[in-house]
C-alpha atoms as a PDB file:
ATOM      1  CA  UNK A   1     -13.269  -6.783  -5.298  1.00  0.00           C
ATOM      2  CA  UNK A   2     -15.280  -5.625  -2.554  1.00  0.00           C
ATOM      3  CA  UNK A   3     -18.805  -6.852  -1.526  1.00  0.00           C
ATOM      4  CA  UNK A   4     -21.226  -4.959   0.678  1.00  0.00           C
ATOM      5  CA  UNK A   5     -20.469  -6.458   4.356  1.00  0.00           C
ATOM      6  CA  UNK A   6     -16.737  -6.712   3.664  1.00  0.00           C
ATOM      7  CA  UNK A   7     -15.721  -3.632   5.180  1.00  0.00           C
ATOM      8  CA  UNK A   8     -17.105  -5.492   8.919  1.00  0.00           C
ATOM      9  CA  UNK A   9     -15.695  -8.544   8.122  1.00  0.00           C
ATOM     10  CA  UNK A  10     -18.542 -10.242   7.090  1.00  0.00           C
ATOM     11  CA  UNK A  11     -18.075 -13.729   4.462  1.00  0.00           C
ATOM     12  CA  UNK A  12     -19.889 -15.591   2.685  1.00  0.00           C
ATOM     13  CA  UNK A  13     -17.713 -18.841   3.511  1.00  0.00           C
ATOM     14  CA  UNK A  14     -15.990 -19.167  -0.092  1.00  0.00           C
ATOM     15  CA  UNK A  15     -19.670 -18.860  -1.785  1.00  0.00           C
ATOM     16  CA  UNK A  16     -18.746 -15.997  -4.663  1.00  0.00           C
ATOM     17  CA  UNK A  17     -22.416 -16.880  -5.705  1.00  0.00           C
ATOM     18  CA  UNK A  18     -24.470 -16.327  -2.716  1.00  0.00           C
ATOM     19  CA  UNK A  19     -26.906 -13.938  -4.223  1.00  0.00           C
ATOM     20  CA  UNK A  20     -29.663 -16.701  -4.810  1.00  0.00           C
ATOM     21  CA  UNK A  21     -28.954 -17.879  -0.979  1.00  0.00           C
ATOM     22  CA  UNK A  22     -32.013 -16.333   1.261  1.00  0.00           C
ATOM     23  CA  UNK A  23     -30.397 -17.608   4.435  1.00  0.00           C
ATOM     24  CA  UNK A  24     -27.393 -16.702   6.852  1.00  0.00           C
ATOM     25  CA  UNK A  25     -24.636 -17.292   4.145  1.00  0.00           C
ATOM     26  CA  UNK A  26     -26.046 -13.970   2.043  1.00  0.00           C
ATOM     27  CA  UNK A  27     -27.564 -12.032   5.163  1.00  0.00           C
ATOM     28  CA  UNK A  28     -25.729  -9.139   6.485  1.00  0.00           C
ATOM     29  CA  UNK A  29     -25.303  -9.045  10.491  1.00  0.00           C
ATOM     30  CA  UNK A  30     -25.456  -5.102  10.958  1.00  0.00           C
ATOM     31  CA  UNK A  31     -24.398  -6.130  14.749  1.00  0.00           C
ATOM     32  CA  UNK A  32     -21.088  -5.516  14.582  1.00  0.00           C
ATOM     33  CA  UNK A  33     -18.335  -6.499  17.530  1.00  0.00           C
ATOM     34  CA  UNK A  34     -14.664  -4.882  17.944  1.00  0.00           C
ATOM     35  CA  UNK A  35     -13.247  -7.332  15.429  1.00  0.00           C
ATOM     36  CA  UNK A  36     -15.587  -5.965  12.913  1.00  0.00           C
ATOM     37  CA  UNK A  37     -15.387  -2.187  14.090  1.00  0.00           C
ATOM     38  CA  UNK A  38     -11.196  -2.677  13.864  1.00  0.00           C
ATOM     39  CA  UNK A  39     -12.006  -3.695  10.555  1.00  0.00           C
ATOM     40  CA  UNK A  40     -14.217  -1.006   9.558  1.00  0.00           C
ATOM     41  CA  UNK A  41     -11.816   1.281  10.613  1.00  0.00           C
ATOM     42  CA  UNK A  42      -9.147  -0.039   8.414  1.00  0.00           C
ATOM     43  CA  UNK A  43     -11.511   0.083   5.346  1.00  0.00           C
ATOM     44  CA  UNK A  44     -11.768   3.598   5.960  1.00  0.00           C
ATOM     45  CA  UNK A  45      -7.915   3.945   6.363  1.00  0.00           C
ATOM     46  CA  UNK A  46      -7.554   2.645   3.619  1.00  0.00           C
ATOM     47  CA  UNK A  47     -10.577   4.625   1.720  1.00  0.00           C
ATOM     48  CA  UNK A  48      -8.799   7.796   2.960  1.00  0.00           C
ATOM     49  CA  UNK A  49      -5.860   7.012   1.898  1.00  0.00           C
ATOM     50  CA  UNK A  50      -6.950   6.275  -1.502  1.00  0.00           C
ATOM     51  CA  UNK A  51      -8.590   9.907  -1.677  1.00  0.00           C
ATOM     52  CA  UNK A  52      -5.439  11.444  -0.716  1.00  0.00           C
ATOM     53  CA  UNK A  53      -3.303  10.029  -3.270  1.00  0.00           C
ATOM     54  CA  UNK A  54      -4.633  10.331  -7.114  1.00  0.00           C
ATOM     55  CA  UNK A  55      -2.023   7.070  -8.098  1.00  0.00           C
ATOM     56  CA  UNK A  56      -4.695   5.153  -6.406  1.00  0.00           C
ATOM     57  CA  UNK A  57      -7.570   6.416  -8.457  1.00  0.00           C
ATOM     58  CA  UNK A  58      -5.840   6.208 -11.647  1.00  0.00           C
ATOM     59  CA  UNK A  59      -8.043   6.118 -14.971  1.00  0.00           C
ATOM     60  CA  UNK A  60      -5.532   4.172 -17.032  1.00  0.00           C
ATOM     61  CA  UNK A  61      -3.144   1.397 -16.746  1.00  0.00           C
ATOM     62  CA  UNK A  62       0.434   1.843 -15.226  1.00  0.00           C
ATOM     63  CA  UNK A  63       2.891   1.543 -18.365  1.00  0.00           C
ATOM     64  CA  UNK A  64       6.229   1.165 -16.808  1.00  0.00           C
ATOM     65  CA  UNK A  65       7.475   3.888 -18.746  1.00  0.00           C
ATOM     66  CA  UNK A  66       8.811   7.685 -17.255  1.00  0.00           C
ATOM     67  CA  UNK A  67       6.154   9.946 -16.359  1.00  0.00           C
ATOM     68  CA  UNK A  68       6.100  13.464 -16.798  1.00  0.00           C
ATOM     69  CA  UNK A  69       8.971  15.383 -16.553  1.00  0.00           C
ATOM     70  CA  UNK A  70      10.066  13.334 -13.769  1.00  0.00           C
ATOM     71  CA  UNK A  71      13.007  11.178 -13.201  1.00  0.00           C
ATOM     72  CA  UNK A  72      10.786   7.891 -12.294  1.00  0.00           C
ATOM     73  CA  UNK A  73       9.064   5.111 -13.745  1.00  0.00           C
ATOM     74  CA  UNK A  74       5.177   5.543 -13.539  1.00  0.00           C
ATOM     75  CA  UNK A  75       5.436   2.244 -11.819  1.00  0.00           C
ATOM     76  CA  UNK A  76       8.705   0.183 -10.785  1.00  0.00           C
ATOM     77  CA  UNK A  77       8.528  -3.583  -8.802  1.00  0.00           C
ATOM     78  CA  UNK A  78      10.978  -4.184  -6.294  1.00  0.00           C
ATOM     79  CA  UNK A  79      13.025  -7.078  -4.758  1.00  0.00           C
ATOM     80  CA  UNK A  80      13.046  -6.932  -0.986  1.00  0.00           C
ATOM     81  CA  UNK A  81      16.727  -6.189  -1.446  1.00  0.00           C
ATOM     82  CA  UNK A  82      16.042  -3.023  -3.550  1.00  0.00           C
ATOM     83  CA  UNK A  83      17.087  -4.370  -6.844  1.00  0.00           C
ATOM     84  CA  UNK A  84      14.511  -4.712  -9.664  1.00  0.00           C
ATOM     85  CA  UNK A  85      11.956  -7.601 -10.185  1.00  0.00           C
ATOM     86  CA  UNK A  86      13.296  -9.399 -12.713  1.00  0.00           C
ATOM     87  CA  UNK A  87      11.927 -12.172 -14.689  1.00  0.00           C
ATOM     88  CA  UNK A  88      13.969 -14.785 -12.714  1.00  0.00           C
ATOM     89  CA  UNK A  89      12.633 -12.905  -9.283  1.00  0.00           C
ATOM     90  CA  UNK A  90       8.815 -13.229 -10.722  1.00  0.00           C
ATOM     91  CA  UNK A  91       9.235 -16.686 -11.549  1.00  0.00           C
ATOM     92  CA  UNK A  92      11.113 -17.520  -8.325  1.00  0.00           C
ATOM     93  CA  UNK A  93       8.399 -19.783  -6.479  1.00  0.00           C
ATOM     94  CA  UNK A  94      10.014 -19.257  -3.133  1.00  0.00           C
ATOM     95  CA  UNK A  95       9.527 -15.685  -3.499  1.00  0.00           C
ATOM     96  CA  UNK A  96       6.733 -13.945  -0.738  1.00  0.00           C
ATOM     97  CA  UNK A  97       8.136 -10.022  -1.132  1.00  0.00           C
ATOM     98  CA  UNK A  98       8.023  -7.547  -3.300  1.00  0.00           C
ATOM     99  CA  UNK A  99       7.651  -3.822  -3.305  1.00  0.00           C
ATOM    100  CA  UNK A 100       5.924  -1.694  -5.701  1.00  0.00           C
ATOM    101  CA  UNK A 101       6.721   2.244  -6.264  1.00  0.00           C
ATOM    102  CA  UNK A 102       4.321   4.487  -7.380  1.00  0.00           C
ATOM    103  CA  UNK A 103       5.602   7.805  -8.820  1.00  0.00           C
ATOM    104  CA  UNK A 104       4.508  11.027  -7.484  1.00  0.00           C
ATOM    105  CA  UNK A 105       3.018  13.694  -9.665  1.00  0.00           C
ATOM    106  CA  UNK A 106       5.031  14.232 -12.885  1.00  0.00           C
ATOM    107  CA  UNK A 107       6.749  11.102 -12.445  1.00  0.00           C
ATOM    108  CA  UNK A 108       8.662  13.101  -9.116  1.00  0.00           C
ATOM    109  CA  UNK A 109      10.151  10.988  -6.302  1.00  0.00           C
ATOM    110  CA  UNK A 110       8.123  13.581  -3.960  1.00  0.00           C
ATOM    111  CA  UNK A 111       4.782  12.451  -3.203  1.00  0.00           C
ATOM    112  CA  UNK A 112       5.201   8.752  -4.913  1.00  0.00           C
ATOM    113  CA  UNK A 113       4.460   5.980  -2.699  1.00  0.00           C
ATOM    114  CA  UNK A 114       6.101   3.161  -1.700  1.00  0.00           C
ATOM    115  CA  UNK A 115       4.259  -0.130  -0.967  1.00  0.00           C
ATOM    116  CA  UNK A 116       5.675  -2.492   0.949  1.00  0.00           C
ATOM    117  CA  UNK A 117       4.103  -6.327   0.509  1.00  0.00           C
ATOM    118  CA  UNK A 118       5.417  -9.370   2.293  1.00  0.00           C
ATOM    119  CA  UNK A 119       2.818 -12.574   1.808  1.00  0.00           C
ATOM    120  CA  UNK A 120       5.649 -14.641   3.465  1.00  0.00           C
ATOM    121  CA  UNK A 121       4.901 -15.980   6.908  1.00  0.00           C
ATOM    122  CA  UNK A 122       8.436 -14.768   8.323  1.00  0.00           C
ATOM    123  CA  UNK A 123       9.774 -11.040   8.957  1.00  0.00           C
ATOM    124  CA  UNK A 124      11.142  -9.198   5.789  1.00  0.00           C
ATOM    125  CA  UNK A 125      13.807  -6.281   5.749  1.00  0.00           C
ATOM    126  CA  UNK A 126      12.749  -4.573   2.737  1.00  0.00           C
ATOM    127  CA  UNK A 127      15.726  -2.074   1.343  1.00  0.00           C
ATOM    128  CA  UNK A 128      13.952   1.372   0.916  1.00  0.00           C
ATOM    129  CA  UNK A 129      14.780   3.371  -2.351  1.00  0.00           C
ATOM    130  CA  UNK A 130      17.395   6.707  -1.742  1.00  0.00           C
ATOM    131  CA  UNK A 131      15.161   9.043  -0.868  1.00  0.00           C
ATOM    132  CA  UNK A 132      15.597  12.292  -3.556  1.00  0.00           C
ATOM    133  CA  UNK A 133      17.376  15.283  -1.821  1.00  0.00           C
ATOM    134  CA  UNK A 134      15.921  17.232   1.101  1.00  0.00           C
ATOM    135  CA  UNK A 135      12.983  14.358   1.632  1.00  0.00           C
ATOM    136  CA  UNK A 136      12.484  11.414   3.982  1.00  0.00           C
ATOM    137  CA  UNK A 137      10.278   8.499   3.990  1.00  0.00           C
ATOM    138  CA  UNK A 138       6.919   8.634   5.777  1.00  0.00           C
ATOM    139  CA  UNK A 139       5.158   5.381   7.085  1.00  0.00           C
ATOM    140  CA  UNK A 140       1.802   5.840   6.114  1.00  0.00           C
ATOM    141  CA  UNK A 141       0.118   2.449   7.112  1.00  0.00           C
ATOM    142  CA  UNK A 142       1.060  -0.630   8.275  1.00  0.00           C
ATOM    143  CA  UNK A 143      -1.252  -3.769   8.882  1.00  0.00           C
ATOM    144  CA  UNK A 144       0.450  -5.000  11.645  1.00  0.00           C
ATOM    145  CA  UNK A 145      -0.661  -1.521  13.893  1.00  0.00           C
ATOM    146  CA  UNK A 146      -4.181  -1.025  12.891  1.00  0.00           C
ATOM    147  CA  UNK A 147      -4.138   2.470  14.670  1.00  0.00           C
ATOM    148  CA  UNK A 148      -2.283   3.664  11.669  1.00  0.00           C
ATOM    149  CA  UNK A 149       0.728   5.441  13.096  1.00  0.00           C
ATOM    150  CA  UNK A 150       1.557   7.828  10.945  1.00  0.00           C
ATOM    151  CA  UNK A 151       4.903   9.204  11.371  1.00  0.00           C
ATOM    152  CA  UNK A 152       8.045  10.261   9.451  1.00  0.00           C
ATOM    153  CA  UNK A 153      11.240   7.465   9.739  1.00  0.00           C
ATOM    154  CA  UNK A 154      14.802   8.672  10.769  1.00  0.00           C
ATOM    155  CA  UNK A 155      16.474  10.302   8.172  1.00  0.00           C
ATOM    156  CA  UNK A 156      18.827   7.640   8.476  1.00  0.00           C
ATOM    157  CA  UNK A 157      16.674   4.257   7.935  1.00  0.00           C
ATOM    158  CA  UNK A 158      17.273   2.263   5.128  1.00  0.00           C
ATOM    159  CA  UNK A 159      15.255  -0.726   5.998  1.00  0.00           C
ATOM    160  CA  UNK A 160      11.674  -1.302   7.011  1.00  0.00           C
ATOM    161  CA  UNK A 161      10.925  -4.988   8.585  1.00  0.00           C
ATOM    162  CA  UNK A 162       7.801  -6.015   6.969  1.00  0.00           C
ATOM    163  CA  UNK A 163       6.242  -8.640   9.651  1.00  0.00           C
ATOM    164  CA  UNK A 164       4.949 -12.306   8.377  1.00  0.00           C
ATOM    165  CA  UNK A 165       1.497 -11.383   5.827  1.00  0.00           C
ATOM    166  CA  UNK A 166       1.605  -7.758   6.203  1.00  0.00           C
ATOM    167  CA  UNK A 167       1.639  -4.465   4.076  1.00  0.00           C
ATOM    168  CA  UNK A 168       2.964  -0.833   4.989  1.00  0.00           C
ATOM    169  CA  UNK A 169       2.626   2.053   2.784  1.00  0.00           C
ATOM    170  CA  UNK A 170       5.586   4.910   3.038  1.00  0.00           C
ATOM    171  CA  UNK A 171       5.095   7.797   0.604  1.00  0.00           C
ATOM    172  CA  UNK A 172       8.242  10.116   0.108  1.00  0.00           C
ATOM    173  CA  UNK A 173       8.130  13.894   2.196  1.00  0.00           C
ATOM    174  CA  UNK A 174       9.935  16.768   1.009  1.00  0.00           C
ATOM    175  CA  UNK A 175      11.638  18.426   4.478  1.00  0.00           C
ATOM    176  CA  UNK A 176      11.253  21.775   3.558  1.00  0.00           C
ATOM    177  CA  UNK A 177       7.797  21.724   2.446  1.00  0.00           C
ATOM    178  CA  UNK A 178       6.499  19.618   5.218  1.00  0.00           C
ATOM    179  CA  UNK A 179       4.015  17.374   3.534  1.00  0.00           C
ATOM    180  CA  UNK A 180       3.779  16.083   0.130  1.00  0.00           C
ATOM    181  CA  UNK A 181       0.142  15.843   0.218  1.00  0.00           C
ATOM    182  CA  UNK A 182      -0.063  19.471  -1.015  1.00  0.00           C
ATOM    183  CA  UNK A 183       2.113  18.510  -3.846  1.00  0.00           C
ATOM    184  CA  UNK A 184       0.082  15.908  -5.191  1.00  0.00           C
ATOM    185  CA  UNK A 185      -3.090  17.821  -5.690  1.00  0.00           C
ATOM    186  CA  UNK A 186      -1.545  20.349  -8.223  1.00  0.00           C
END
């Protein structure tokens, strides 16, 4: 949930109900320094992003199910090993990683994303899903480089080190067609 002033960093110190405060807690400081501009910028990263990629503007609920006439799950959780969440893995309290993958349209590898979360505070190799035939994984985002480099990962990397509280986002590029972006807007 997003409230106006977020997107510069702005909070209401823990106060979800400050709309009946008429002081400093509610007010909006339209002033904003590089801390706030770095994090206006990653809002709209982020808001970009989400315009790119219709599985982030979905109009229903993920089912878990195949998609399509694809060969994925609409949705699948991930271990930071690779291996499936399973209900020992969600109940695990030591647990601060997971991964969840997003099919691409049709329930295709191609164009799905890949989202990378690590709410641990220590480094986590996360084991990246074979990527299909012809296609290589694509770091999208990371939180740890706020200049969002986008670039394509050796054909050969299987891992991605997730720093301490982080997220990246990889989504899954088809070689010969050079950018799965004009796959997903079929």
């Amino acid at each position: 949930m997003i409230a106006a002033g977020d997107e510069l960093g702005r909070s209401q110190g823990g106060n979800n109900n400050a709309y009946c405060q008429d002081n400093p807690l509610s007010w909006i400081d339209w002033g904003v320094d590089p801390e706030g501009l770095a994090t206006l910028g990653w809002v709209r990263a982020l808001l970009e992003l989400r315009k790119r990629y219709p599985q982030l503007r979905r109009r229903r609920f993920f089912s878990g199910r195949a998609c399509g006439d694809g060969e994925l799950e609409d949705i699948q959780w991930l271990r930071d090993d690779g291996g499936p969440m399973t209900p020992a893995a969600w109940d695990d309290p030591e647990r601060r990683a997971l991964a969840m993958r997003i099919a691409g349209a049709d329930g295709r590898a191609i164009g799905g994303l890949l989202i990378l979360i690590n709410a641990g505070a220590r480094p986590v190799g996360f084991q990246l899903p074979e990527p299909a035939a012809g296609s290589r994984w694509r770091l999208l985002l990371d939180s740890r480089a706020p200049e969002f480099p986008e670039h394509r990962l050796p054909l050969e990397q299987r891992r991605y080190e997730a720093i301490g509280r982080s997220l990246a986002i990889l989504d899954l590029v088809d070689e010969g067609r050079g950018d799965a972006r004009q796959e997903i807007r079929r």
